[in-house]
PDB file of N, CA and C in Angstrom:
ATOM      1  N   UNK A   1     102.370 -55.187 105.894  1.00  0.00           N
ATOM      2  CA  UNK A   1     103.531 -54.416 106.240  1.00  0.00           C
ATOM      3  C   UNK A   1     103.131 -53.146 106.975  1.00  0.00           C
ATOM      4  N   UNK A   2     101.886 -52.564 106.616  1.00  0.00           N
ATOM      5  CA  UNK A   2     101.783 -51.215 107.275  1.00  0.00           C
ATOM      6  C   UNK A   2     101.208 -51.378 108.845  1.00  0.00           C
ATOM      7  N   UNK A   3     100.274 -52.619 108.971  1.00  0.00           N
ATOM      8  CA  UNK A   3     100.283 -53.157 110.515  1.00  0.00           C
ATOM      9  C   UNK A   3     101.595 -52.840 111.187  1.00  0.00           C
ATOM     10  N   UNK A   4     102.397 -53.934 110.701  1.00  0.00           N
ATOM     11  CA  UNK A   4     103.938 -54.051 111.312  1.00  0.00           C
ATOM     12  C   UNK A   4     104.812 -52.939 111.481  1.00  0.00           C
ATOM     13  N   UNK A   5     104.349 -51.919 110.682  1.00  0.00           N
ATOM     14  CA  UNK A   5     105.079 -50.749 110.613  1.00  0.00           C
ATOM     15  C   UNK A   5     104.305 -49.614 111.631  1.00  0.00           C
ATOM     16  N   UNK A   6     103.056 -49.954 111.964  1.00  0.00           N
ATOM     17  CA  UNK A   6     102.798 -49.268 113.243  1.00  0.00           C
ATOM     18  C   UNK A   6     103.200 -49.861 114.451  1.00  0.00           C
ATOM     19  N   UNK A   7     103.590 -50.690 114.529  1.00  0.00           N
ATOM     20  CA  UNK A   7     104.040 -51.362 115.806  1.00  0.00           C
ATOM     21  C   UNK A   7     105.121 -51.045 116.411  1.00  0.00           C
ATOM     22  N   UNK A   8     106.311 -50.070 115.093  1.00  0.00           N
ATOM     23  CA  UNK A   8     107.442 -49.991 115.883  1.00  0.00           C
ATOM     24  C   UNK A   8     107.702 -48.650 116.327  1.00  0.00           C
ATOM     25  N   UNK A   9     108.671 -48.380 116.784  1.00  0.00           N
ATOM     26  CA  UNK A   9     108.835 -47.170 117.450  1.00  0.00           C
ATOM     27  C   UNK A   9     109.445 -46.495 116.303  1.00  0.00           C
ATOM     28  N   UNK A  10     109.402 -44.907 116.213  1.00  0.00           N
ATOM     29  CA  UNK A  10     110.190 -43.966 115.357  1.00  0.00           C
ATOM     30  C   UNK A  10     111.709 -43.968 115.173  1.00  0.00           C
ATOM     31  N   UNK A  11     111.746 -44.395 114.022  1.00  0.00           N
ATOM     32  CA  UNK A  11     113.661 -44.617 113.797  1.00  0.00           C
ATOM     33  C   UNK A  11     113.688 -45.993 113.942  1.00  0.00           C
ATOM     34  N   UNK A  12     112.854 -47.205 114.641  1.00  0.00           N
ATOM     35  CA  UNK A  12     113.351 -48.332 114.981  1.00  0.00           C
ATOM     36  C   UNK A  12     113.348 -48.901 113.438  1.00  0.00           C
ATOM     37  N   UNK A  13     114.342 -49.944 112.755  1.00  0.00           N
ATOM     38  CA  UNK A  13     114.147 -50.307 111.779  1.00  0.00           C
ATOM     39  C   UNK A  13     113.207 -51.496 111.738  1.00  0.00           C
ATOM     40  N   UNK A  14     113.292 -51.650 110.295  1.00  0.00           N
ATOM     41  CA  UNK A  14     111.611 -52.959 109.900  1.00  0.00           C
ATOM     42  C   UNK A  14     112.984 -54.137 109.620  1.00  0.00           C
ATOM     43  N   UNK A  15     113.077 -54.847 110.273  1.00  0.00           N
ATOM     44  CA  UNK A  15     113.958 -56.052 109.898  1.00  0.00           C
ATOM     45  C   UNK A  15     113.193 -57.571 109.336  1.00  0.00           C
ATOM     46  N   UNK A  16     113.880 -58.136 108.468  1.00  0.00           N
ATOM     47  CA  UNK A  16     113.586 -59.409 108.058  1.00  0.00           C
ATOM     48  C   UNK A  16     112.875 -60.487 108.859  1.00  0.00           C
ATOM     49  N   UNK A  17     113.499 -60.681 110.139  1.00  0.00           N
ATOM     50  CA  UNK A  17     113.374 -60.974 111.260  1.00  0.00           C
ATOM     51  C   UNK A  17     111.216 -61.121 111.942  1.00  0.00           C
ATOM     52  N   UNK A  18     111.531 -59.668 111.817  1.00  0.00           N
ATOM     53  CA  UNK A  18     110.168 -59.655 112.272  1.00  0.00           C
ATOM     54  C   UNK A  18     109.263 -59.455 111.298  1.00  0.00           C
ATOM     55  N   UNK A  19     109.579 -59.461 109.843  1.00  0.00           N
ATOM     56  CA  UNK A  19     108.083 -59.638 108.840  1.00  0.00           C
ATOM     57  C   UNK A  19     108.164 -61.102 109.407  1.00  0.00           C
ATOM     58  N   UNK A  20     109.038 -61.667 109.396  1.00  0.00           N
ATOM     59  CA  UNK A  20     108.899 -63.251 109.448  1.00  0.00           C
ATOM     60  C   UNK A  20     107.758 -63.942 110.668  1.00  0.00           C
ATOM     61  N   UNK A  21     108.393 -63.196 111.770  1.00  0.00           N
ATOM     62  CA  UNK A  21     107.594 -63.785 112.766  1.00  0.00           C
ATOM     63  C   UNK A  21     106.749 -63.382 113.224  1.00  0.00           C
ATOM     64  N   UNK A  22     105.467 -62.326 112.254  1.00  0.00           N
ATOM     65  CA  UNK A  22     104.856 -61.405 112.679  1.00  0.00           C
ATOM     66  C   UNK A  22     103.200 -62.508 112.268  1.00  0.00           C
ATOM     67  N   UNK A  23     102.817 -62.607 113.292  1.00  0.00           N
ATOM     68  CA  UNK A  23     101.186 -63.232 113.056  1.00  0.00           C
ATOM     69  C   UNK A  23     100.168 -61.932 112.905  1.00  0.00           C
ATOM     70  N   UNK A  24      99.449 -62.368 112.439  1.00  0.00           N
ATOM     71  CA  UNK A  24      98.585 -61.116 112.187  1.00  0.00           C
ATOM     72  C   UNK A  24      97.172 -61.436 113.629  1.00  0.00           C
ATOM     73  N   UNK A  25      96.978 -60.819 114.108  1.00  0.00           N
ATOM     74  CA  UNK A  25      95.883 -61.280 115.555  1.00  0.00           C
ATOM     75  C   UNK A  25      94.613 -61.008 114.448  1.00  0.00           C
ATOM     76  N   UNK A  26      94.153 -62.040 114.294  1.00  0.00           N
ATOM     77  CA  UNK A  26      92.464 -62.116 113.970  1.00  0.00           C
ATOM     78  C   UNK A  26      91.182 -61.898 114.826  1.00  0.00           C
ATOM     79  N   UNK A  27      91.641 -61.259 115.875  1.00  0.00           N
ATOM     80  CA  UNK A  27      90.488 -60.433 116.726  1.00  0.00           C
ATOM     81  C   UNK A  27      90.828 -59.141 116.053  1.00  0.00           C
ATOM     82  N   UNK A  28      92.028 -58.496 115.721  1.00  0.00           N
ATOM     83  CA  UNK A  28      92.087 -57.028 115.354  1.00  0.00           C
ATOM     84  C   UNK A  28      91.092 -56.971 114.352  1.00  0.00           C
ATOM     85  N   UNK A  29      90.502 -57.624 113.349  1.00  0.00           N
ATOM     86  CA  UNK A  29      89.301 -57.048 112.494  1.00  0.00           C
ATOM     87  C   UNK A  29      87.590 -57.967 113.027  1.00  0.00           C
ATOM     88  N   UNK A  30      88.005 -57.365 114.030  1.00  0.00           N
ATOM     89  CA  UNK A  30      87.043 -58.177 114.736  1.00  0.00           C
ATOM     90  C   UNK A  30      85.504 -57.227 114.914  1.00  0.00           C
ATOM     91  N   UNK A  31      85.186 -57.530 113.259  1.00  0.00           N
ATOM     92  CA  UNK A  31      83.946 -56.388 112.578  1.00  0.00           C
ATOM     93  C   UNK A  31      82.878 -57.735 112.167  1.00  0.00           C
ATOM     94  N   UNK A  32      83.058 -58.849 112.641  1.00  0.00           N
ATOM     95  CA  UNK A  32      82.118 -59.521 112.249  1.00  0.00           C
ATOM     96  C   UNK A  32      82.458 -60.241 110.934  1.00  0.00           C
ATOM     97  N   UNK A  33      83.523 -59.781 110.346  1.00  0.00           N
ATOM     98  CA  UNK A  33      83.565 -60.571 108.840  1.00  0.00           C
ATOM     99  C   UNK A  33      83.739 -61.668 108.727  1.00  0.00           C
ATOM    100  N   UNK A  34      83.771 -62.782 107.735  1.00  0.00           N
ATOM    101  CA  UNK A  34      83.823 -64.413 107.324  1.00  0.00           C
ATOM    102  C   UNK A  34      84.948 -64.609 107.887  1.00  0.00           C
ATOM    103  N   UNK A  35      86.014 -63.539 106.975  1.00  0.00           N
ATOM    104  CA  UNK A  35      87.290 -64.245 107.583  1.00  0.00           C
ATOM    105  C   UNK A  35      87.940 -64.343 109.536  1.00  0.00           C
ATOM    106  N   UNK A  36      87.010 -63.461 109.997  1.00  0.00           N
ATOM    107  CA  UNK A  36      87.476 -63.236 111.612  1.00  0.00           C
ATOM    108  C   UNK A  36      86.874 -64.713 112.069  1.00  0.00           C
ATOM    109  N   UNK A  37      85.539 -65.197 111.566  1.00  0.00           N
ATOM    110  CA  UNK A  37      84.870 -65.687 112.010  1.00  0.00           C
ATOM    111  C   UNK A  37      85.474 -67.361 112.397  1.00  0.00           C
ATOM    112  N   UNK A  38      85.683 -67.220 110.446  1.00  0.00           N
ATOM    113  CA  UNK A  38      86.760 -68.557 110.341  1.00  0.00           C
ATOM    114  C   UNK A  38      88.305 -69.055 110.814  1.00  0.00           C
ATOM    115  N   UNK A  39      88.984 -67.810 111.423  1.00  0.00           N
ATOM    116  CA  UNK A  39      90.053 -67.954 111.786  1.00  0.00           C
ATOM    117  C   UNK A  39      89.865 -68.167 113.361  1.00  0.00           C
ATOM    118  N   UNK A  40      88.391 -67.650 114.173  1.00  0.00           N
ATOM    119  CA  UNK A  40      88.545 -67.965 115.165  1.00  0.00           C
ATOM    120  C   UNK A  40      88.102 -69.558 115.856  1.00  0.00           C
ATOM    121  N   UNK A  41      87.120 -69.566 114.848  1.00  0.00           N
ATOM    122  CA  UNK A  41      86.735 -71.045 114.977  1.00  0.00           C
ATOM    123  C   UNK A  41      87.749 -72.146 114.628  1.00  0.00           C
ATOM    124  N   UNK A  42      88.504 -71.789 113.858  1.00  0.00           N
ATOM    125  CA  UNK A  42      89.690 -72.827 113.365  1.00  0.00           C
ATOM    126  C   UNK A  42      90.874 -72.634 114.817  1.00  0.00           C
ATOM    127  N   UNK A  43      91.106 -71.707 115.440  1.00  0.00           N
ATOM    128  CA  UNK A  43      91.985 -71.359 116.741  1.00  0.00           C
ATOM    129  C   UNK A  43      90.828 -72.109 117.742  1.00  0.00           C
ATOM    130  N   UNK A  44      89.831 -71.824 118.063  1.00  0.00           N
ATOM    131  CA  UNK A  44      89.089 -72.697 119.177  1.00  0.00           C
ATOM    132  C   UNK A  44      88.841 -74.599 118.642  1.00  0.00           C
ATOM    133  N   UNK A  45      89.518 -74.980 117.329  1.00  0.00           N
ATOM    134  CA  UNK A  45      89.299 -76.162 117.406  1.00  0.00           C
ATOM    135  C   UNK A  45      90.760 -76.119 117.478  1.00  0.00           C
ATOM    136  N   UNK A  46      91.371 -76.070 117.214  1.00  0.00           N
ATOM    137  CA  UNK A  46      92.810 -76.049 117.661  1.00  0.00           C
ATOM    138  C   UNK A  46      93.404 -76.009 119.217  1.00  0.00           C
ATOM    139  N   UNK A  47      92.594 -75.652 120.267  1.00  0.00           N
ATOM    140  CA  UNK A  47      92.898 -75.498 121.314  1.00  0.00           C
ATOM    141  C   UNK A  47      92.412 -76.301 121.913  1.00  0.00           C
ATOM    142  N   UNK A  48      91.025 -76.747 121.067  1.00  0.00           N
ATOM    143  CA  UNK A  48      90.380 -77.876 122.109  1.00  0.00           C
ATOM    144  C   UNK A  48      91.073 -79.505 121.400  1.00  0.00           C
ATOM    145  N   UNK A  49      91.558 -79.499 120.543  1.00  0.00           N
ATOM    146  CA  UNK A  49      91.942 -80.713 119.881  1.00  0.00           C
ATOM    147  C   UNK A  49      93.362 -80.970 121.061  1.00  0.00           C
ATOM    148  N   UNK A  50      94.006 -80.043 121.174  1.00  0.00           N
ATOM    149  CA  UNK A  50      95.181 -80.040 121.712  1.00  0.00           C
ATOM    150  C   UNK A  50      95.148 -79.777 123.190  1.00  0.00           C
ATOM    151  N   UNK A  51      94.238 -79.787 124.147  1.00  0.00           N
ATOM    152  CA  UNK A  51      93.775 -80.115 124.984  1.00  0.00           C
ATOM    153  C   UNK A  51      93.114 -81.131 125.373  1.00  0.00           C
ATOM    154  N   UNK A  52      92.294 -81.707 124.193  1.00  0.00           N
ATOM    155  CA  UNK A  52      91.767 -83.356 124.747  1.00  0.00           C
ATOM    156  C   UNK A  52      92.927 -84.398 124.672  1.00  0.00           C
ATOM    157  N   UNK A  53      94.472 -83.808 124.086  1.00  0.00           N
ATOM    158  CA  UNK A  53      95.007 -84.417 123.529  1.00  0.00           C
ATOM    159  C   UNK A  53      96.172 -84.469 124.756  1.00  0.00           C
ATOM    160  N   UNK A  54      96.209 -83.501 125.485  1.00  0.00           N
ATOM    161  CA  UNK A  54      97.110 -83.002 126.632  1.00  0.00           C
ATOM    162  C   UNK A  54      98.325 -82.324 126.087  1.00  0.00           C
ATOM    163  N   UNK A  55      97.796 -81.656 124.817  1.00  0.00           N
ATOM    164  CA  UNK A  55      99.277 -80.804 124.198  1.00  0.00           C
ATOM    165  C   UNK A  55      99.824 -81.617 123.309  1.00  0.00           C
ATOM    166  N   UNK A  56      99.651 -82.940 123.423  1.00  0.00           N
ATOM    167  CA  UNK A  56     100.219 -83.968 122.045  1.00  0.00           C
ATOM    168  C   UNK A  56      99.894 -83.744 120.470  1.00  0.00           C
ATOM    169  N   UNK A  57     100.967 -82.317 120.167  1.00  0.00           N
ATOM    170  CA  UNK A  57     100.304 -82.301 118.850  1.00  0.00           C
ATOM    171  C   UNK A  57     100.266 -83.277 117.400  1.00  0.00           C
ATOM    172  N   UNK A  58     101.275 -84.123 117.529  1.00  0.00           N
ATOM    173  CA  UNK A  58     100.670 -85.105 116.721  1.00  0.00           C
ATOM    174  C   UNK A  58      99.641 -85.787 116.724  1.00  0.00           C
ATOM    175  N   UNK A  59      99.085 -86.268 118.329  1.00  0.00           N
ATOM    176  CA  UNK A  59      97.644 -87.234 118.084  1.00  0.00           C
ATOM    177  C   UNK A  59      96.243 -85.538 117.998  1.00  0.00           C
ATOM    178  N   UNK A  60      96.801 -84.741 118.438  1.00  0.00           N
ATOM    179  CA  UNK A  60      95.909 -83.750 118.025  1.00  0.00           C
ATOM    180  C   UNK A  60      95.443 -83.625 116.204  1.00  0.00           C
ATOM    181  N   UNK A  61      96.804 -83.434 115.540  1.00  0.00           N
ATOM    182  CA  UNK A  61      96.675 -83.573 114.522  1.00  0.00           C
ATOM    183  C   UNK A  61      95.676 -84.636 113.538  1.00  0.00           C
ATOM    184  N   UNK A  62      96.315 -85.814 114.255  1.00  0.00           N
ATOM    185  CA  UNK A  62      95.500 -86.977 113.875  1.00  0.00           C
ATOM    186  C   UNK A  62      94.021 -86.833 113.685  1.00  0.00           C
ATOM    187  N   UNK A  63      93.511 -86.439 115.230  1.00  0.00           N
ATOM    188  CA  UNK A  63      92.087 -86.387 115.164  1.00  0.00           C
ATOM    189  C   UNK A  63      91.377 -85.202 114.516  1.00  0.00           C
ATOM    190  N   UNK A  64      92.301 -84.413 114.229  1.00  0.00           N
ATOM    191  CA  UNK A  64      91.729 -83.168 113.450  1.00  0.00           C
ATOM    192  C   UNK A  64      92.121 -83.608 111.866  1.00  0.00           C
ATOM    193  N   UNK A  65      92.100 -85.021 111.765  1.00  0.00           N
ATOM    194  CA  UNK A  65      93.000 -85.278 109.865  1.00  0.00           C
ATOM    195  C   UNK A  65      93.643 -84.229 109.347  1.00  0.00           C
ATOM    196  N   UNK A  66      94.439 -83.476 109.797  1.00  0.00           N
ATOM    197  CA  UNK A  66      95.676 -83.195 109.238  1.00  0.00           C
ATOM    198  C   UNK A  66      97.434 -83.597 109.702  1.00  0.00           C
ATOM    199  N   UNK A  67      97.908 -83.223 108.912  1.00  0.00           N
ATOM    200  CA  UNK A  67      99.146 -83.505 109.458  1.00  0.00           C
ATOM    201  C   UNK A  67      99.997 -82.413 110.735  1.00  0.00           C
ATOM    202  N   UNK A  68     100.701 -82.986 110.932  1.00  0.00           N
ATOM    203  CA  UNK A  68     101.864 -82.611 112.366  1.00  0.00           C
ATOM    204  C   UNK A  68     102.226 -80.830 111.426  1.00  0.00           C
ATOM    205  N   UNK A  69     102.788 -80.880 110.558  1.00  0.00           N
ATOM    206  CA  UNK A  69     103.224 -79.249 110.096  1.00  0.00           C
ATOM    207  C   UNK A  69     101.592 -78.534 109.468  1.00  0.00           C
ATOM    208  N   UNK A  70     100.990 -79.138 109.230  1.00  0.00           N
ATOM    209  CA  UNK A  70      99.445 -78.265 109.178  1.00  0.00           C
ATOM    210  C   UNK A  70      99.475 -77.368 110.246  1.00  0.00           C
ATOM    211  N   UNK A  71      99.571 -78.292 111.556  1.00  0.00           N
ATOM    212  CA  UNK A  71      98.667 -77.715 112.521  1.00  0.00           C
ATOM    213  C   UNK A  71      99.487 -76.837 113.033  1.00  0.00           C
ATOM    214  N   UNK A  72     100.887 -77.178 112.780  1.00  0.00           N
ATOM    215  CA  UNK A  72     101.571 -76.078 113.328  1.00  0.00           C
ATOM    216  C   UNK A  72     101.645 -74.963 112.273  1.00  0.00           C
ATOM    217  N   UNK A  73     101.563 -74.931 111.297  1.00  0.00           N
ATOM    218  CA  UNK A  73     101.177 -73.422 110.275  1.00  0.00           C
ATOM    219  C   UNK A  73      99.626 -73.036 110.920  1.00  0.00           C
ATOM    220  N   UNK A  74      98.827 -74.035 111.114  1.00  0.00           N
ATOM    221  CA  UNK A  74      97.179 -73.809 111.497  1.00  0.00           C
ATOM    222  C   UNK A  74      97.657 -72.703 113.194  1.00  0.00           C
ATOM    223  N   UNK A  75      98.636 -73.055 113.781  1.00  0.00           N
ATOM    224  CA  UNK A  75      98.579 -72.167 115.264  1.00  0.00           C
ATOM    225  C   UNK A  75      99.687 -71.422 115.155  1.00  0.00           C
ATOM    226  N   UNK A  76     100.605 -70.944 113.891  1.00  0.00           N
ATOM    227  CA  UNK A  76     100.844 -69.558 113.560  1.00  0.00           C
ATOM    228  C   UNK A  76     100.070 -68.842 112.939  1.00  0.00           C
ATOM    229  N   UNK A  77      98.942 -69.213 112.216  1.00  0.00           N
ATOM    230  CA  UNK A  77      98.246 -68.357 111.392  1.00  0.00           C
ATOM    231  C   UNK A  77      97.146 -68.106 112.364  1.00  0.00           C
ATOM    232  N   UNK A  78      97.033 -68.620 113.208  1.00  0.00           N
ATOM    233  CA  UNK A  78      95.706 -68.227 114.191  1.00  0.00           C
ATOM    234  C   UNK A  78      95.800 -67.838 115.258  1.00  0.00           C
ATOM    235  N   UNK A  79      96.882 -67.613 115.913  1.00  0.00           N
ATOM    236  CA  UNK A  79      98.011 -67.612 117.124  1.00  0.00           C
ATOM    237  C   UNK A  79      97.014 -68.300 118.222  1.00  0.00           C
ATOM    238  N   UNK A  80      97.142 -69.795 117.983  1.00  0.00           N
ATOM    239  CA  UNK A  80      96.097 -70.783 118.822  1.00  0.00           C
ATOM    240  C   UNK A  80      97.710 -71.013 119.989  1.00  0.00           C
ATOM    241  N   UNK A  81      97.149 -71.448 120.826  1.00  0.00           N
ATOM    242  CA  UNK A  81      98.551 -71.730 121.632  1.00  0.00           C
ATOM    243  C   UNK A  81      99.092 -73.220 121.861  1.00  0.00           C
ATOM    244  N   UNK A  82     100.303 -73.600 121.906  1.00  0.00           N
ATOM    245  CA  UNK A  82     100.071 -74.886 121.796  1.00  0.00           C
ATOM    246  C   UNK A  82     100.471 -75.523 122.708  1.00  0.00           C
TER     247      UNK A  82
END
């Protein structure tokens, strides 16, 4: 919340809206830690799965064995693009 709450302007309110659709960018702690490390590697297999795939995220899914709503929680939580 306090990320999100620097983002907005003075007086602008914090709405429901945008806790919701707020990804957190995993380059911002981009200090070397496990977790930067693992969120970026999980976004670069995500991009390349869905590129050998031509954007087909179900057969992307497939070949990455997870399912169709994984991968799409997997490229909000990593902001991989799809």
């Amino acid at each position: 919340m306090r990320v999100i709450a620097t983002e907005l302007r003075p007086g602008e309110p914090l709405d429901l809206d945008l806790l919701l659709n707020h990804t957190p960018d995993p380059r911002a702690s981009g200090d070397g830690s496990l977790r930067f490390h693992r969120i970026e590697g999980e976004r670069r297999a995500l991009d390349e799965a869905l590129r050998k795939h031509d954007g087909n995220v179900t057969a992307a899914a497939r070949a990455l064995g997870i399912s169709r709503q994984a991968i799409y929680k997997a490229l909000r939580r990593t902001g991989a693009h799809s």
